[in-house]
C-alpha atoms as a PDB file:
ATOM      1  CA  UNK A   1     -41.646   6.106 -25.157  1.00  0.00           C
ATOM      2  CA  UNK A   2     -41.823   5.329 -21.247  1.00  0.00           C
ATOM      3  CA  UNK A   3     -41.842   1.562 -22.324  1.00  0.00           C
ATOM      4  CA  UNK A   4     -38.501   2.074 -23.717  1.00  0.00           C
ATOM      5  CA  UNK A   5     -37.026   3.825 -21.179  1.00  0.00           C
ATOM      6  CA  UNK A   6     -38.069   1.304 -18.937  1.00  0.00           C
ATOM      7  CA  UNK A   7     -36.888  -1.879 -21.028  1.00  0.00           C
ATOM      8  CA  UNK A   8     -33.298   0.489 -21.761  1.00  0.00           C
ATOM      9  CA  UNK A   9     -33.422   0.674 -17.745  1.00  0.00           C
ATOM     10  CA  UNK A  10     -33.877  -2.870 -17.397  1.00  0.00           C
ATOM     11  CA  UNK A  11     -31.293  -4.112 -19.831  1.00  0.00           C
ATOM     12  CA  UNK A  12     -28.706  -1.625 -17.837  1.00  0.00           C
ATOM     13  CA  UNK A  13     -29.726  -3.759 -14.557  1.00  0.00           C
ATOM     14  CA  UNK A  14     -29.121  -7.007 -16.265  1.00  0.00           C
ATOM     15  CA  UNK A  15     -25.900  -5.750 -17.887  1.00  0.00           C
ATOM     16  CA  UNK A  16     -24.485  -4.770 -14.729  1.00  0.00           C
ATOM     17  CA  UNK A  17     -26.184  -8.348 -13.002  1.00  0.00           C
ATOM     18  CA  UNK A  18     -23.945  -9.996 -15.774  1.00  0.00           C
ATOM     19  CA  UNK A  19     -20.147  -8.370 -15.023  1.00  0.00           C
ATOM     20  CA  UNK A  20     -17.600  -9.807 -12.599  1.00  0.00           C
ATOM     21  CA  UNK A  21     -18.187  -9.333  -9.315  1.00  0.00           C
ATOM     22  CA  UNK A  22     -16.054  -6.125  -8.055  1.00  0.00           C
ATOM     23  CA  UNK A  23     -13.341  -7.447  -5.815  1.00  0.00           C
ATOM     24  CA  UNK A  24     -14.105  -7.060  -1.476  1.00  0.00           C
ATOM     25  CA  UNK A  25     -11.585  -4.802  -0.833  1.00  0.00           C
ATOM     26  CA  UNK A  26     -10.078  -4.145   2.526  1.00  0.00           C
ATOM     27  CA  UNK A  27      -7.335  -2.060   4.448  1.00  0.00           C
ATOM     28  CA  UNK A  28      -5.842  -2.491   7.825  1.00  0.00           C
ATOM     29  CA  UNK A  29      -3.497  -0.500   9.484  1.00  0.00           C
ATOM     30  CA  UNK A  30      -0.468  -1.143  11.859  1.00  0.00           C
ATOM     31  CA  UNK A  31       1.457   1.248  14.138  1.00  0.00           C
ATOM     32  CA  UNK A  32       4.363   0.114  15.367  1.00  0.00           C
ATOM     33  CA  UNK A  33       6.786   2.469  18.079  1.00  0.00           C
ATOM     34  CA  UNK A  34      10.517   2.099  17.562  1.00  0.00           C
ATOM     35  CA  UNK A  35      12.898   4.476  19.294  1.00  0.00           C
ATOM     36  CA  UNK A  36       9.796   7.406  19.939  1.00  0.00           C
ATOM     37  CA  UNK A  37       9.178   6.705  16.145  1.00  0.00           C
ATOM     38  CA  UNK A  38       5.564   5.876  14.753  1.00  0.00           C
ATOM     39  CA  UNK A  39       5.314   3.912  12.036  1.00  0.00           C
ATOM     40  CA  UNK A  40       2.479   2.895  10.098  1.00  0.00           C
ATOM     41  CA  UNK A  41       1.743   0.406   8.014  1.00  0.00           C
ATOM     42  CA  UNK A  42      -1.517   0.331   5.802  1.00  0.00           C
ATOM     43  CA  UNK A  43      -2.068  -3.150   4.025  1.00  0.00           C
ATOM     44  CA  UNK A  44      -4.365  -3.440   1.274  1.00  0.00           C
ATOM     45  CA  UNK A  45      -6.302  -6.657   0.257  1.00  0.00           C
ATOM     46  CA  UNK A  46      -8.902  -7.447  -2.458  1.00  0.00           C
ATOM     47  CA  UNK A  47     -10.725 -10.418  -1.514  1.00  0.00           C
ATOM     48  CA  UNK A  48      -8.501 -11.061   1.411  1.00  0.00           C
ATOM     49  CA  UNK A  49      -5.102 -11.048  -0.029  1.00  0.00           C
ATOM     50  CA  UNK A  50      -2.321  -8.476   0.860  1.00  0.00           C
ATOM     51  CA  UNK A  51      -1.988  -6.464  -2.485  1.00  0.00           C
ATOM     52  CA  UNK A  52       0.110  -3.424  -1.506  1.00  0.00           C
ATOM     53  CA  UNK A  53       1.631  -2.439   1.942  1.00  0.00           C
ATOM     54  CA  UNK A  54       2.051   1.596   2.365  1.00  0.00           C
ATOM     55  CA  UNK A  55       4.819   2.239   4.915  1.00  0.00           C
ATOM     56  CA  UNK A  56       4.626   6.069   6.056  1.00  0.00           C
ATOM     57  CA  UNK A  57       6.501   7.614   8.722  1.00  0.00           C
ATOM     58  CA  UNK A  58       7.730  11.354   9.911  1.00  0.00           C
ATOM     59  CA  UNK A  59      10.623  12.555  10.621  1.00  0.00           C
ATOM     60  CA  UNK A  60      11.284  16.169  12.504  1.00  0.00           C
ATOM     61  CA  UNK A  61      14.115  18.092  10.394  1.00  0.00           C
ATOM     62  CA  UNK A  62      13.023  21.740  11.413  1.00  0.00           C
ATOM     63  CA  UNK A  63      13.514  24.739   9.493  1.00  0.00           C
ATOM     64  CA  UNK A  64      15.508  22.973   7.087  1.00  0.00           C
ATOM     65  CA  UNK A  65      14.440  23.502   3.279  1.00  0.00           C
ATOM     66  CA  UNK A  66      14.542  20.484   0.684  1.00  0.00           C
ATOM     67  CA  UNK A  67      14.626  21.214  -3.025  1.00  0.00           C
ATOM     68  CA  UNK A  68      12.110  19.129  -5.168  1.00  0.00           C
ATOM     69  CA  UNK A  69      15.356  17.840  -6.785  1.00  0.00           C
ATOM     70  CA  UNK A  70      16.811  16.929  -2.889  1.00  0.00           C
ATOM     71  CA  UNK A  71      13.504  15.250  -2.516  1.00  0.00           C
ATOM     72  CA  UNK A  72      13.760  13.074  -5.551  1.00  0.00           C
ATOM     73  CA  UNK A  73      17.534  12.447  -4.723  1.00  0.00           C
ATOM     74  CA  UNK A  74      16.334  11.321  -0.928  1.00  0.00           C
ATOM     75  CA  UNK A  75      13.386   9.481  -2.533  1.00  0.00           C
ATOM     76  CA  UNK A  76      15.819   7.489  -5.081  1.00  0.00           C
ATOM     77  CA  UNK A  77      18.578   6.327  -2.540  1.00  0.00           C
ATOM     78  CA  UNK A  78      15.452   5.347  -0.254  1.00  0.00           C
ATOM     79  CA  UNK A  79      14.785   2.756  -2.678  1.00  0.00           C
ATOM     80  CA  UNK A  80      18.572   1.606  -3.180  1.00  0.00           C
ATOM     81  CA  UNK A  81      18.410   1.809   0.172  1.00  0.00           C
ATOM     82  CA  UNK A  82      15.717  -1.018   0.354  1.00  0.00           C
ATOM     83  CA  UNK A  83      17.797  -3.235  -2.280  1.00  0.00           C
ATOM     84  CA  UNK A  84      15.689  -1.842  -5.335  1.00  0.00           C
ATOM     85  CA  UNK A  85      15.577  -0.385  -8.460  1.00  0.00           C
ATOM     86  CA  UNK A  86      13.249   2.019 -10.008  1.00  0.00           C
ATOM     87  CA  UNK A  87       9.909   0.185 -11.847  1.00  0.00           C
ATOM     88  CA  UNK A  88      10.833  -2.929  -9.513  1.00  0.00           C
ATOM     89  CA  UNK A  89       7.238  -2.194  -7.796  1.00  0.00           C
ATOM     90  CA  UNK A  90       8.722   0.129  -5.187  1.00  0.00           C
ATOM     91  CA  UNK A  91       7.198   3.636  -5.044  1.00  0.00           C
ATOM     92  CA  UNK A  92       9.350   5.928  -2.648  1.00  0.00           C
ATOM     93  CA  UNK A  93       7.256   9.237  -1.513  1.00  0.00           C
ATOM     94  CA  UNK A  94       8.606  12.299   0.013  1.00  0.00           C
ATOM     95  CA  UNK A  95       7.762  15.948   1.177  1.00  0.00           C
ATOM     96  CA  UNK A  96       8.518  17.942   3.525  1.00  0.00           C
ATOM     97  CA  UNK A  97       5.370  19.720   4.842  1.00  0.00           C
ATOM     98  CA  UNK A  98       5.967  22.244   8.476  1.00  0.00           C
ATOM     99  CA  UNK A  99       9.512  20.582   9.342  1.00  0.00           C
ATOM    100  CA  UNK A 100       8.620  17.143   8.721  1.00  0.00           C
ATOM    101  CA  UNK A 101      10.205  15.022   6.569  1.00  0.00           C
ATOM    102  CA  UNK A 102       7.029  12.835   5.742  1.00  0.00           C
ATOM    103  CA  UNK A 103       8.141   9.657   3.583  1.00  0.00           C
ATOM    104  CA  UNK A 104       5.737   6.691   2.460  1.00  0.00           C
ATOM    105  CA  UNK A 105       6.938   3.622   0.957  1.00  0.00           C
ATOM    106  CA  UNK A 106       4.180   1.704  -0.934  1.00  0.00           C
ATOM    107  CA  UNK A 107       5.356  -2.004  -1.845  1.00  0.00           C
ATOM    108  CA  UNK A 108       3.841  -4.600  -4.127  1.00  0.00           C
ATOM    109  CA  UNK A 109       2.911  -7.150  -2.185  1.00  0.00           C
ATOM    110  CA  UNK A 110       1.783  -9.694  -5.298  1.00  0.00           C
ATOM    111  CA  UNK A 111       3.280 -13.049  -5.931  1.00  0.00           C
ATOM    112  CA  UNK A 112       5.681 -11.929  -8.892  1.00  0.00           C
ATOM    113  CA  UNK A 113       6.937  -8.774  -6.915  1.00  0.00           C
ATOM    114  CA  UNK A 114      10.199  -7.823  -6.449  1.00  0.00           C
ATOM    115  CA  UNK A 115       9.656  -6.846  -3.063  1.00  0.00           C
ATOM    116  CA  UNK A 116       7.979 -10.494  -1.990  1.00  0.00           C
ATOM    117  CA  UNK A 117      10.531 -12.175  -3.583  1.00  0.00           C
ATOM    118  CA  UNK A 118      13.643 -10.073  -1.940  1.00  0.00           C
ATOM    119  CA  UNK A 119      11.980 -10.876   1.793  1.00  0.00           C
ATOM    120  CA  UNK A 120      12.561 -14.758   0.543  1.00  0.00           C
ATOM    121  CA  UNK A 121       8.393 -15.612   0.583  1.00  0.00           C
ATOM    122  CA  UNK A 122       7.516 -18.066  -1.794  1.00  0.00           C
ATOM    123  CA  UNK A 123       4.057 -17.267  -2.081  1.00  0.00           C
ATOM    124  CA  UNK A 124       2.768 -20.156  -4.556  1.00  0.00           C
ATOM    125  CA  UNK A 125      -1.085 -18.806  -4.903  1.00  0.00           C
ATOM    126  CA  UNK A 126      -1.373 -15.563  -3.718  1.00  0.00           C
ATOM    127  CA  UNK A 127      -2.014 -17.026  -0.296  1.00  0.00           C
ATOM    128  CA  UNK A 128      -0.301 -13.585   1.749  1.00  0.00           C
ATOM    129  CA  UNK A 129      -3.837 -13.558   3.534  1.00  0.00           C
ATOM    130  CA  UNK A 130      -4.658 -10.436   5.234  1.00  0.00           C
ATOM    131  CA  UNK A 131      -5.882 -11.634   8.605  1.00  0.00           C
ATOM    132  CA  UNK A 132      -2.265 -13.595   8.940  1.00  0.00           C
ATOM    133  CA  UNK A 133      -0.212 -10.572   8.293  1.00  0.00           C
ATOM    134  CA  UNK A 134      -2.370  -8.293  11.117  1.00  0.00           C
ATOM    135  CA  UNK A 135      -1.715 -11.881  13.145  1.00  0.00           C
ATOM    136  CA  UNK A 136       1.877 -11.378  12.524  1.00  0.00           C
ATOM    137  CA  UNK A 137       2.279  -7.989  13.066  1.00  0.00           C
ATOM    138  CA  UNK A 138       0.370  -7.591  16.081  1.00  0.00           C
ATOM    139  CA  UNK A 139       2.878 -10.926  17.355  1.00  0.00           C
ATOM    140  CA  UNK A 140       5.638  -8.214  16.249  1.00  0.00           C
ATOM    141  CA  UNK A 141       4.442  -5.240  18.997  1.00  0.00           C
ATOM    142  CA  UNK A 142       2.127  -3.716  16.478  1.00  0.00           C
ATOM    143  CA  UNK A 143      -1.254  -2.037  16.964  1.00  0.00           C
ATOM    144  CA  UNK A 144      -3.634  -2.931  14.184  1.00  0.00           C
ATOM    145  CA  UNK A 145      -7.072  -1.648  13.517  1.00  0.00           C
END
């Protein structure tokens, strides 16, 4: 019996030798100050390419109450806002949590999205490389870590 378990172990080890490699995933954040504003922006890579950026910010609104249906109105013209539709690999988040209106953007940032393609990047092999875009942003006033 402990022979099995031991060869069932070591088939488990050599199954799990055998799978892909899990991608390196990594996540750097920006803050950026405009007009007493702080803005941050989280980018997430896998193997060194940008796959998502999460844009959150807060904004002070007091004692004022939202409805969960005001909050889904706000978080649909946010998008239209940004020149999308719904399912276009925009997701628009908001609450409102001790008067702050806290609202996080998180955009698909692979070759095919809509959001790549709307800033005019023609990314040909997934090349947005994660190092460049702190680069950039940091060239843009930001504060990465």
């Amino acid at each position: 019996m402990k022979k099995q378990l031991i060869g069932a172990a070591a088939a488990l080890v050599m199954l799990a030798g055998c799978g892909g490699s899990a991608a390196d995933t990594q996540t750097k954040t920006c803050t950026i100050e405009s007009g007493g504003q702080e803005v941050k922006i989280v980018m997430t890579a896998e193997d060194e390419i940008v796959k998502t950026f999460t844009i959150s910010a807060g904004v002070e609104i007091g004692d004022v109450e939202l409805s969960d249906e005001e909050l889904a109105a706000f978080e649909s013209m946010m998008i239209s806002q940004l020149g999308f539709e719904e399912g276009d690999g925009v997701q628009v988040n908001v609450e409102n949590q001790d008067g702050v209106l806290n609202m996080e953007i998180v955009l698909d940032a692979s070759k095919d999205s809509q959001f790549i393609q709307s800033l005019g990047i023609d990314i040909e092999d997934d090349t947005l490389e994660l190092d460049m875009m702190v680069s950039e942003m940091e060239d843009q006033g930001a504060t990465c870590d």
